[in-house]
Protein backbone atom coordinates (compact mmCIF):
# COMPACT_ATOMS: atom_id res chain seq x y z
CA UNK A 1 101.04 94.49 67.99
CA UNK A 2 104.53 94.95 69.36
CA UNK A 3 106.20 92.68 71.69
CA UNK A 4 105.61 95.04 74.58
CA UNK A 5 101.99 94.94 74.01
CA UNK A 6 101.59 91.69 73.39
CA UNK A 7 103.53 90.62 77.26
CA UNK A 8 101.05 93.33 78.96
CA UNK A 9 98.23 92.17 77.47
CA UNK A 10 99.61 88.37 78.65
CA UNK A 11 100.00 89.42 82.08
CA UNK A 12 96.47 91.27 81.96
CA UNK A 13 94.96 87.41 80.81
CA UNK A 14 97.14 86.18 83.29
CA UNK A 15 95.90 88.41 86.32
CA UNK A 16 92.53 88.18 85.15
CA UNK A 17 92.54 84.19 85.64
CA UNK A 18 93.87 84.33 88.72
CA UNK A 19 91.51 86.66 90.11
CA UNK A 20 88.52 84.19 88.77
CA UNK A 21 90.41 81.56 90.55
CA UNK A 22 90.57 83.32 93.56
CA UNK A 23 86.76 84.22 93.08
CA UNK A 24 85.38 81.08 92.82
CA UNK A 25 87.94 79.40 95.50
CA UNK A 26 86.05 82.05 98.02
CA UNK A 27 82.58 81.86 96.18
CA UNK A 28 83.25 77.73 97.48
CA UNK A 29 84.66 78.01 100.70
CA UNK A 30 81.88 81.00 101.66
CA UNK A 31 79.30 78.16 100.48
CA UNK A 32 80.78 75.98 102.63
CA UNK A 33 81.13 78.23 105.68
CA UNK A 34 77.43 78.88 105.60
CA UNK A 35 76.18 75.35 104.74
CA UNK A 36 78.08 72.71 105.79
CA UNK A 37 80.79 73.99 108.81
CA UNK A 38 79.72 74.63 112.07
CA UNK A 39 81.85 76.74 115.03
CA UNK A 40 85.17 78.36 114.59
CA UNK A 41 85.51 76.09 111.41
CA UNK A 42 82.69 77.93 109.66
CA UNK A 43 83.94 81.47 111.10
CA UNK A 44 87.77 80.32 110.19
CA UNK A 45 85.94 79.83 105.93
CA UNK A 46 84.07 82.58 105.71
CA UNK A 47 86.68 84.97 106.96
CA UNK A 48 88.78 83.39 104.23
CA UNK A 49 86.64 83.73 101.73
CA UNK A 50 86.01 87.51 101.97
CA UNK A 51 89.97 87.90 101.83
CA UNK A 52 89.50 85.80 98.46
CA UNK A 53 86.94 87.74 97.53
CA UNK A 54 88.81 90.93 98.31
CA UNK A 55 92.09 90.08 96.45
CA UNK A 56 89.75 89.34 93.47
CA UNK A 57 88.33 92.05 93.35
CA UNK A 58 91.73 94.21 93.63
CA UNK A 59 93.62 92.25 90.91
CA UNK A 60 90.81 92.91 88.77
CA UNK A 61 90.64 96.43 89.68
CA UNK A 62 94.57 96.39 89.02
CA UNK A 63 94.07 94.53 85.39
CA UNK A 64 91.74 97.01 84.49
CA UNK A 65 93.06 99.88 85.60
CA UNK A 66 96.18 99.08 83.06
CA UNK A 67 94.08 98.88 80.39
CA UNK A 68 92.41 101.83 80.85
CA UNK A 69 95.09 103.89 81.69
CA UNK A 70 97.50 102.58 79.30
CA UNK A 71 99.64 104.67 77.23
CA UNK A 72 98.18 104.53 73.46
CA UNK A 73 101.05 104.33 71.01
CA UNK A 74 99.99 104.69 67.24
C-alpha cells in the first residue's frame, strides 16, 4: 500500500466517522423533537435533524463513491 492509498483510505475512515456522528447527533435530536420538545422547539429539532440526517447520508454516499470509483493501480 502506497502512501497515496494509504491517506485516501484515511480520509475515507475519516468521512465515514463523521457521517456516523452526524447520524446519531440527528437520530438524538429527532428523538427528542418527537418525545420530549413541544412548539417551535420541537419543529426547530426535527428540522435539524433531517439536515443531519441528510449530510450523513451524502458524506457516505461521497466515501463510497471513492471507493468504488477509484482508480485501481496494480
Amino acid at each position: 500500500m502506497s502512501a497515496d492509498d494509504a491517506q485516501q483510505s484515511a480520509r475515507r475512515r475519516n468521512r465515514m466517522l463523521l457521517a456516523g456522528l452526524l447520524a446519531v447527533a440527528g437520530l438524538i435530536l429527532l428523538l427528542l423533537g418527537f418525545t420530549v420538545a413541544s412548539g417551535t422547539v420541537a419543529g426547530v429539532e426535527v428540522v435539524l435533524a433531517l439536515l443531519l440526517l441528510v449530510s450523513s447520508y451524502a458524506i457516505q454516499r461521497l466515501a463510497r463513491r471513492e471507493t468504488v470509483y477509484r482508480d485501481e493501480r496494480r
